[in-house]
N, C-alpha and C. Protein backbone atom coordinates (compact mmCIF):
# COMPACT_ATOMS: atom_id res chain seq x y z
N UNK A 1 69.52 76.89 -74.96
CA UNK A 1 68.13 76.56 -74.74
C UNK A 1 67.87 75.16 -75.30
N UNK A 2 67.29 74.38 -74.30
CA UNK A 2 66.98 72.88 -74.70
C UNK A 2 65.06 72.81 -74.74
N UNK A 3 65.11 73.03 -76.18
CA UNK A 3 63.57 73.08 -76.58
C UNK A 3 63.35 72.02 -77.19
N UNK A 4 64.31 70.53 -77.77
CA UNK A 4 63.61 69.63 -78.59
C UNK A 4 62.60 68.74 -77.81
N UNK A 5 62.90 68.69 -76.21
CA UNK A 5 62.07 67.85 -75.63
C UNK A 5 60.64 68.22 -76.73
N UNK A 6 60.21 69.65 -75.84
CA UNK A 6 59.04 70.36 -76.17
C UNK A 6 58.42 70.11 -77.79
N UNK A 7 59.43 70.03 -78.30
CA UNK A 7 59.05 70.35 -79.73
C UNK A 7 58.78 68.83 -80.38
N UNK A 8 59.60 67.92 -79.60
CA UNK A 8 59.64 66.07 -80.27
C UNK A 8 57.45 66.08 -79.27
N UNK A 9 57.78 66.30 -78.14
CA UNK A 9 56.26 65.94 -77.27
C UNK A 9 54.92 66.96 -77.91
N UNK A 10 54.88 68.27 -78.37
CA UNK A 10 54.10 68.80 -79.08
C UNK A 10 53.71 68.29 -80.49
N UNK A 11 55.10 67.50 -81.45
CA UNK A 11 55.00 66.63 -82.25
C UNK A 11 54.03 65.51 -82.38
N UNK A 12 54.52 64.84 -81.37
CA UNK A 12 53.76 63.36 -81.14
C UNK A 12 52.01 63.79 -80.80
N UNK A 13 51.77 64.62 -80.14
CA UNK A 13 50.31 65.14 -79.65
C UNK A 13 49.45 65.33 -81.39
N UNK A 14 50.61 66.48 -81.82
CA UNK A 14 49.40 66.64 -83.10
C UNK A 14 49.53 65.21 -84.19
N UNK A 15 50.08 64.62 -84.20
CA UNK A 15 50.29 63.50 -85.08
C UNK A 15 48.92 62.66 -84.47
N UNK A 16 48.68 62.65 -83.16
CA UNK A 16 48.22 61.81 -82.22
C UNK A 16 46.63 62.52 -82.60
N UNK A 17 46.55 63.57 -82.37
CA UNK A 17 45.24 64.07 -82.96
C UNK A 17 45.11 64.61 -84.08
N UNK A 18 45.48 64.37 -85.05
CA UNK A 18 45.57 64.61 -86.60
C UNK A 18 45.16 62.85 -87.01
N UNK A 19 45.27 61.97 -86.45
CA UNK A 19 45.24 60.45 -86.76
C UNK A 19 44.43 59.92 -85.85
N UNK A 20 43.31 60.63 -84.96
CA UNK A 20 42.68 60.36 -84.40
C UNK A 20 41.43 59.05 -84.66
N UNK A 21 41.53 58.04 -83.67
CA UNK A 21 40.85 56.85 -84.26
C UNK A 21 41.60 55.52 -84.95
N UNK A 22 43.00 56.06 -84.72
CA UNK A 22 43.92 55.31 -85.22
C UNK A 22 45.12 55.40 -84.30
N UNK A 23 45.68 53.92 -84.18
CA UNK A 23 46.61 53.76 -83.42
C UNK A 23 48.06 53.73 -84.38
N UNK A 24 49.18 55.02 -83.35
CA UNK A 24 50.13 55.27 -84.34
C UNK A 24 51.73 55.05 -83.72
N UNK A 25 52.18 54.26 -84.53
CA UNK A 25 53.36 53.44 -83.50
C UNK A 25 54.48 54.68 -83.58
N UNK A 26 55.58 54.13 -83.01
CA UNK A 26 56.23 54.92 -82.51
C UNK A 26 57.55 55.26 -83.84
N UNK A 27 57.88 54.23 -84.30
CA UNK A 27 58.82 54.18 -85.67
C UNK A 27 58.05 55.14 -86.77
N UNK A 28 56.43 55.22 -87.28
CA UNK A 28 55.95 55.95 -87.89
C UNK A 28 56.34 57.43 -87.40
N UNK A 29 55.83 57.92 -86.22
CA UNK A 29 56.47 59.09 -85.15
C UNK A 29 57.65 59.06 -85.45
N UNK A 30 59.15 58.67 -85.29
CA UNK A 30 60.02 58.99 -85.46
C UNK A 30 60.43 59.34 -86.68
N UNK A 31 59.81 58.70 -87.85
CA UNK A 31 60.08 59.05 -89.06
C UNK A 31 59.38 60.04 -89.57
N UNK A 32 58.26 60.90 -89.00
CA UNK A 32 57.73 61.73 -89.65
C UNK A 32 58.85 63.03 -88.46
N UNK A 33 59.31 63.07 -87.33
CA UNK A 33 60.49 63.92 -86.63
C UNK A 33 61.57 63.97 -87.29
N UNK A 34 62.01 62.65 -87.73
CA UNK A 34 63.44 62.44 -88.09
C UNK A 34 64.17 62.04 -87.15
N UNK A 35 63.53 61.30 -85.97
CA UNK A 35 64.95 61.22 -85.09
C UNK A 35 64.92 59.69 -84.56
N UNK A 36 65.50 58.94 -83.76
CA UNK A 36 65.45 57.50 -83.37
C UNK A 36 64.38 57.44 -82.84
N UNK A 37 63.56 56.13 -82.94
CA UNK A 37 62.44 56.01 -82.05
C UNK A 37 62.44 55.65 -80.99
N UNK A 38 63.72 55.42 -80.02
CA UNK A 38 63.89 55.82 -78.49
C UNK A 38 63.61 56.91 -78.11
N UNK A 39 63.90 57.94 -79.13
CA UNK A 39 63.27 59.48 -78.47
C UNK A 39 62.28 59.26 -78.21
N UNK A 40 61.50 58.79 -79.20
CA UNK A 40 59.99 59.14 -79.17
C UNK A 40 59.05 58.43 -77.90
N UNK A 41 60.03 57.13 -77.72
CA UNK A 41 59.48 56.58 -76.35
C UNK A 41 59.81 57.06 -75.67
N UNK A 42 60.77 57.60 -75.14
CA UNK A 42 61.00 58.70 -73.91
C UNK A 42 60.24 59.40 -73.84
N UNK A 43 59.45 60.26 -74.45
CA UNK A 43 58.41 61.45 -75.01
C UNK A 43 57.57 60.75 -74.38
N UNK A 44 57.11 59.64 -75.25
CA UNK A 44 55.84 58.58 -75.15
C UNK A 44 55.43 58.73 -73.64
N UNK A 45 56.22 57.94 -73.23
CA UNK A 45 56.26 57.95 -71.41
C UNK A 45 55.92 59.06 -70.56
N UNK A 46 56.61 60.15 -70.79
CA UNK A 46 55.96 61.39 -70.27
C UNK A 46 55.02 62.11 -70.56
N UNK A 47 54.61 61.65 -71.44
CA UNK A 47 53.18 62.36 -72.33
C UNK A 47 51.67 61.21 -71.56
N UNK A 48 52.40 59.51 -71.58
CA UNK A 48 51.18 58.81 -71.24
C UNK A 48 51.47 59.09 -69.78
N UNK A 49 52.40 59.41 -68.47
CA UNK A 49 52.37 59.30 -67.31
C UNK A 49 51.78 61.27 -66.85
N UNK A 50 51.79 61.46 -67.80
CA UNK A 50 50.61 62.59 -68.11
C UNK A 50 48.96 63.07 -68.20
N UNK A 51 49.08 61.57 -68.68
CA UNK A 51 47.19 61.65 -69.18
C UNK A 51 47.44 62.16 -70.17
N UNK A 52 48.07 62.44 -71.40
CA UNK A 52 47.47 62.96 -72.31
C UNK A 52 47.15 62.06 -73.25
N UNK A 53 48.20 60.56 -73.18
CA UNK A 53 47.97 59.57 -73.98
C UNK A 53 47.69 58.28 -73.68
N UNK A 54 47.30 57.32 -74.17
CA UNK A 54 47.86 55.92 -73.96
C UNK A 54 48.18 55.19 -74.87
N UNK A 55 48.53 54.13 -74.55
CA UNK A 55 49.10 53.10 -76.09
C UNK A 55 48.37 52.00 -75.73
N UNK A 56 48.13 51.11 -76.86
CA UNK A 56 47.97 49.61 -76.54
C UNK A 56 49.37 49.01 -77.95
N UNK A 57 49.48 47.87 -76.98
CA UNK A 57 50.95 46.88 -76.79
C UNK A 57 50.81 46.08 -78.28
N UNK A 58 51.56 45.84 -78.65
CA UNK A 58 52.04 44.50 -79.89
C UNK A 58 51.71 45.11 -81.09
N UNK A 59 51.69 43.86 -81.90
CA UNK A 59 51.70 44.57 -83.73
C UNK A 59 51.38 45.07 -84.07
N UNK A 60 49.95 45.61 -83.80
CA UNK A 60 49.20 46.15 -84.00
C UNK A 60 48.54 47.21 -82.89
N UNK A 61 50.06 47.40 -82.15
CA UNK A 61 49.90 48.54 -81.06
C UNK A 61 49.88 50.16 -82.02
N UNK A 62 49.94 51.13 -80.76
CA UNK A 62 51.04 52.26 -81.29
C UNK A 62 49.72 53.35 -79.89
N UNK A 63 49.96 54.53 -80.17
CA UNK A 63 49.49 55.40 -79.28
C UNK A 63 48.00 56.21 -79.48
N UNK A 64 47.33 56.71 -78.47
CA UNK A 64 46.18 57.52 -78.89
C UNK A 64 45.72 58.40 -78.03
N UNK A 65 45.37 59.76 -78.40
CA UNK A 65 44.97 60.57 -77.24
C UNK A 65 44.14 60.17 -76.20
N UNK A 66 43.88 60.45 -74.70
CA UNK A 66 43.37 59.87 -74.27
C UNK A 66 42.25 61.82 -73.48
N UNK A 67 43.06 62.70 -74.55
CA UNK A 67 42.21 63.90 -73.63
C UNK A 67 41.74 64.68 -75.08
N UNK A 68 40.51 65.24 -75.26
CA UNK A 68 40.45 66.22 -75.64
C UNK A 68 41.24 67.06 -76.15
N UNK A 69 41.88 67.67 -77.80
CA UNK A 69 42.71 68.31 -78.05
C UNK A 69 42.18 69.98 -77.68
N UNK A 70 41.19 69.90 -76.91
CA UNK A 70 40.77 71.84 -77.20
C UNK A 70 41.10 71.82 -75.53
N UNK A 71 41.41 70.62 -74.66
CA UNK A 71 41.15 70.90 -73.50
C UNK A 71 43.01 70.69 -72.87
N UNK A 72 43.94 70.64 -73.98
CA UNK A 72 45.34 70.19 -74.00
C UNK A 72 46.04 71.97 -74.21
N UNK A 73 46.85 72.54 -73.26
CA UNK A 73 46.84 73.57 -73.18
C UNK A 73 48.52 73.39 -73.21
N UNK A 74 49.28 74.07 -74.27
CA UNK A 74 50.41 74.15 -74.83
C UNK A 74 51.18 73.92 -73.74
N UNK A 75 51.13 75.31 -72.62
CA UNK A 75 51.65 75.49 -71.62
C UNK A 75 52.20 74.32 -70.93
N UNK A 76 51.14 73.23 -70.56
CA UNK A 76 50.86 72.26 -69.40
C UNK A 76 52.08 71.41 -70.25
N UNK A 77 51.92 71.00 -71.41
CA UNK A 77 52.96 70.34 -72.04
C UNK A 77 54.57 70.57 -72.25
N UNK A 78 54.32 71.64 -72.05
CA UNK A 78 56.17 72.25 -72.03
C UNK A 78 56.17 72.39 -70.51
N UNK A 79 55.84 72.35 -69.37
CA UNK A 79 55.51 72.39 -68.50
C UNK A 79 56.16 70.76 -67.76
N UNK A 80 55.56 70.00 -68.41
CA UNK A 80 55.67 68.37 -67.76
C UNK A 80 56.98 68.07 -68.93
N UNK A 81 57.74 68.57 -69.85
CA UNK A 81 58.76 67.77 -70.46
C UNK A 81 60.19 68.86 -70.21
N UNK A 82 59.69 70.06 -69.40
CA UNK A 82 61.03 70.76 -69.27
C UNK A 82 61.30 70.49 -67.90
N UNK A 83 62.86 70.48 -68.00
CA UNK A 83 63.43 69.98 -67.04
C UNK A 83 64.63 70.17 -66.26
N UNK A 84 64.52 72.29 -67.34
CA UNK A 84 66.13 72.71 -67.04
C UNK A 84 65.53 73.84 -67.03
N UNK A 85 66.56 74.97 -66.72
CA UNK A 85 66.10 76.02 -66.80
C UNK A 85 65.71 76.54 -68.48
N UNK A 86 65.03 77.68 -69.20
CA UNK A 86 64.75 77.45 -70.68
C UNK A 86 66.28 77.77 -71.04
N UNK A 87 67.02 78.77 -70.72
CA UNK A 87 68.01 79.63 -71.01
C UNK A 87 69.63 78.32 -71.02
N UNK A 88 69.46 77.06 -70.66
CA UNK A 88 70.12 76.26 -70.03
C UNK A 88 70.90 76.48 -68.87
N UNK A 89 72.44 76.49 -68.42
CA UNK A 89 72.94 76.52 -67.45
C UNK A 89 73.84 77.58 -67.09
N UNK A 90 74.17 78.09 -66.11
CA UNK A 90 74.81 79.24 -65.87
C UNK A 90 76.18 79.20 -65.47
N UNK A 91 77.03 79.83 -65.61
CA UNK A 91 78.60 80.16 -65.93
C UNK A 91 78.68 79.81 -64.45
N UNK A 92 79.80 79.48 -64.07
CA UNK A 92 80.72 79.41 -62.86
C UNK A 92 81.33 80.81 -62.46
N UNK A 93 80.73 81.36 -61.86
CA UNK A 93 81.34 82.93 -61.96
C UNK A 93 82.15 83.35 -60.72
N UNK A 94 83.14 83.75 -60.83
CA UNK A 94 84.26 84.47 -59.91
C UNK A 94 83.27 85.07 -58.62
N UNK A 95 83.87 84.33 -57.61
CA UNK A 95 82.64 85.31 -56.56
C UNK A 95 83.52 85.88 -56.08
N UNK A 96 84.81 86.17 -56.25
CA UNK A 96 85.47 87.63 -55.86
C UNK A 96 85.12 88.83 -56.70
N UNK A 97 84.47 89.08 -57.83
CA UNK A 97 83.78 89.76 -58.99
C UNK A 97 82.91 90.51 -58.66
N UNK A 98 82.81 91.63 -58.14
CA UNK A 98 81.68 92.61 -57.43
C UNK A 98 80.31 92.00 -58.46
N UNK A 99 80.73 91.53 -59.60
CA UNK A 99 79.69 91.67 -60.48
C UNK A 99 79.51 90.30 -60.61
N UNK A 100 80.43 89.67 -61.01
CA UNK A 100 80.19 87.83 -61.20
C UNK A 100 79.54 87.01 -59.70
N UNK A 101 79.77 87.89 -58.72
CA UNK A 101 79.58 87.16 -57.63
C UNK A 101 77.94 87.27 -57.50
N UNK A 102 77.28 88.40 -58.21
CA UNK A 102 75.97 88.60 -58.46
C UNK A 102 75.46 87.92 -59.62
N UNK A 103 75.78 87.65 -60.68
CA UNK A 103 75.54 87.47 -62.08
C UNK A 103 74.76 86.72 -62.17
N UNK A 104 74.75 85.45 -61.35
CA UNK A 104 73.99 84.27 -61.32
C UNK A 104 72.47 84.68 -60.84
N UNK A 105 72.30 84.99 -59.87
CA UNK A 105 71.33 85.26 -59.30
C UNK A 105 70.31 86.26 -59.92
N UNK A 106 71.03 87.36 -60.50
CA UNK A 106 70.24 88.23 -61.65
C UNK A 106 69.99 87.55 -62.75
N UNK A 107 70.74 86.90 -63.27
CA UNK A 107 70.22 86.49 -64.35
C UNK A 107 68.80 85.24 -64.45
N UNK A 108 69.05 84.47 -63.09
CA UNK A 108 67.87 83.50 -62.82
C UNK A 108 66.44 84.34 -62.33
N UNK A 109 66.70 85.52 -61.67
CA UNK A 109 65.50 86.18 -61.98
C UNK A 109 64.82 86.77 -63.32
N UNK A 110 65.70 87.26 -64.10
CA UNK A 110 65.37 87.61 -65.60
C UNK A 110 65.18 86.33 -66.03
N UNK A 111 65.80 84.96 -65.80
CA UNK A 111 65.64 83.62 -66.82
C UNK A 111 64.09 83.66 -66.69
N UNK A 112 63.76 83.33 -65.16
CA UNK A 112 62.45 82.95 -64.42
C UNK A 112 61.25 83.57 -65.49
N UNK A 113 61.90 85.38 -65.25
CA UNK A 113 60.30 86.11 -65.52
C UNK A 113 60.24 85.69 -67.08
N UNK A 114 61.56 85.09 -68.21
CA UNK A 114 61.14 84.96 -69.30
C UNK A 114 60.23 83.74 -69.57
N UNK A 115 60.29 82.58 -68.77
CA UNK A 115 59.98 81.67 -68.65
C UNK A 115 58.65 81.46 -68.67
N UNK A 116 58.42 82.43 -67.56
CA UNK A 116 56.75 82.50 -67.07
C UNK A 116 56.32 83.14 -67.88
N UNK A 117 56.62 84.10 -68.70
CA UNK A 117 56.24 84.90 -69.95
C UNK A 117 55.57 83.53 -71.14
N UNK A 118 56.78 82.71 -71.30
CA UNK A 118 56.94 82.13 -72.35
C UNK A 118 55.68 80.96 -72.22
N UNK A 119 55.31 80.92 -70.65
CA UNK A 119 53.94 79.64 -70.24
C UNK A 119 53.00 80.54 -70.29
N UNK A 120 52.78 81.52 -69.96
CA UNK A 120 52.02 82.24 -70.34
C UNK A 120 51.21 82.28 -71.72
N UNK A 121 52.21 82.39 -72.74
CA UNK A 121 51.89 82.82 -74.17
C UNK A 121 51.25 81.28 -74.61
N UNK A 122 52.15 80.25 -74.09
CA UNK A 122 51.65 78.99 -74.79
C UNK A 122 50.21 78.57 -74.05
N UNK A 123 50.03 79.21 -72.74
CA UNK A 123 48.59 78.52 -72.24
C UNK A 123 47.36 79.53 -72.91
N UNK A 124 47.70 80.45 -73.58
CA UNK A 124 46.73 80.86 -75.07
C UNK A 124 46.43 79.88 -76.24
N UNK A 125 47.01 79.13 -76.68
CA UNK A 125 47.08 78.01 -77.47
C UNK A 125 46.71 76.56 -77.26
N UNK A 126 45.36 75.80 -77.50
CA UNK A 126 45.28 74.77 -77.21
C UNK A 126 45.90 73.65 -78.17
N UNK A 127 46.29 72.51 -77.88
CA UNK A 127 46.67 71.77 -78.96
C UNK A 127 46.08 71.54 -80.21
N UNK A 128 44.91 71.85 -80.32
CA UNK A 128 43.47 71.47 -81.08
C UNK A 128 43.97 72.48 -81.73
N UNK A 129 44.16 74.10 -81.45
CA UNK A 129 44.21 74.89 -82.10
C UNK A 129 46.01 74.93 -83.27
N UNK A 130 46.87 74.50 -82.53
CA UNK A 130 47.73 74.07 -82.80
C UNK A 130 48.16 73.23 -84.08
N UNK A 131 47.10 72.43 -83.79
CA UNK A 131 46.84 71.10 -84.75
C UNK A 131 46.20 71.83 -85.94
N UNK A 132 45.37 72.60 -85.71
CA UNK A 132 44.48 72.88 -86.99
C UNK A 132 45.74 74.09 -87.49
N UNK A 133 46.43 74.35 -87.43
CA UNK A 133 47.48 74.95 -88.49
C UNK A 133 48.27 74.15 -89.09
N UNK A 134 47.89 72.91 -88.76
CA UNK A 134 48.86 71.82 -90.10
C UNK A 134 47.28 71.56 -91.19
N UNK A 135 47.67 71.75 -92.23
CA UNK A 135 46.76 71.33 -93.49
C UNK A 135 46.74 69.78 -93.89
C-alpha cells in the first residue's frame, strides 16, 4: 500500500490551515514531514492544480489555502493524489491455475470495494475537522 502520497498532501493542507494568513514555504513543510522538499513540491502541484491551494513566488513566497478547511473533504484529497490501486500491484499469476488464472480479477473486486469503503470513511472528515485534532 502506497499511502505517503496521501499522508505528505493531508500534511501540507493542515500546516496550510493551522498557519493560516501566513505564507509557508516549502523547506519549512519538508522539515516539519521529514522528507526532501521536492516531495513537497510534487504534493504542492497537485494540491494547487486542485484548488485547494496557491502559492505566491520568491523570498518571501511559500503557499496558502485557497478553500475553506470545513468545505475540504478528506476523501476528495486522497482521491486527486492516488494513483495506484490502495492494495498496490498484483502478482503475475499462472493462467493455467484453475485458481491463479482467476486470482487477479477477485482480488480487484475485493481491492475496489475496500477502497470505496476507505473514501467513504474519509468523506466523513473535513480537513478543518482534521486540523483541529492537532493542539
Amino acid at each position: 500500500m502506497n499511502n505517503l502520497r496521501f499522508a505528505t498532501a493531508i500534511h501540507i493542507l493542515v500546516l496550510a490551515e493551522k498557519f493560516q494568513g501566513q505564507l509557508i514555504t516549502s523547506d519549512f513543510i519538508a522539515g516539519s514531514i521529514n522528507v526532501n522538499p521536492v516531495v513537497v513540491r510534487r504534493e504542492i502541484r497537485f494540491l494547487k492544480e486542485a484548488g485547494y491551494i496557491n502559492s505566491k513566488k520568491g523570498k518571501e513566497g511559500g503557499i496558502f489555502l485557497t478553500k475553506n478547511a470545513a468545505d475540504i473533504l478528506l476523501g476528495d484529497v486522497y482521491k486527486i493524489v492516488n494513483n495506484e490501486n490502495i492494495f498496490g500491484k498484483m502478482n503475475q499469476t499462472n493462467p493455467e491455475c484453475p485458481i491463479g488464472k482467476q486470482m487477479n480479477a477477485n482480488l480487484e473486486v475485493l481491492f475496489n470495494k475496500a477502497e470505496s469503503d476507505l473514501i467513504k470513511t474519509l468523506n466523513h472528515k473535513t480537513l478543518k475537522e482534521f486540523s483541529d485534532d492537532f493542539q
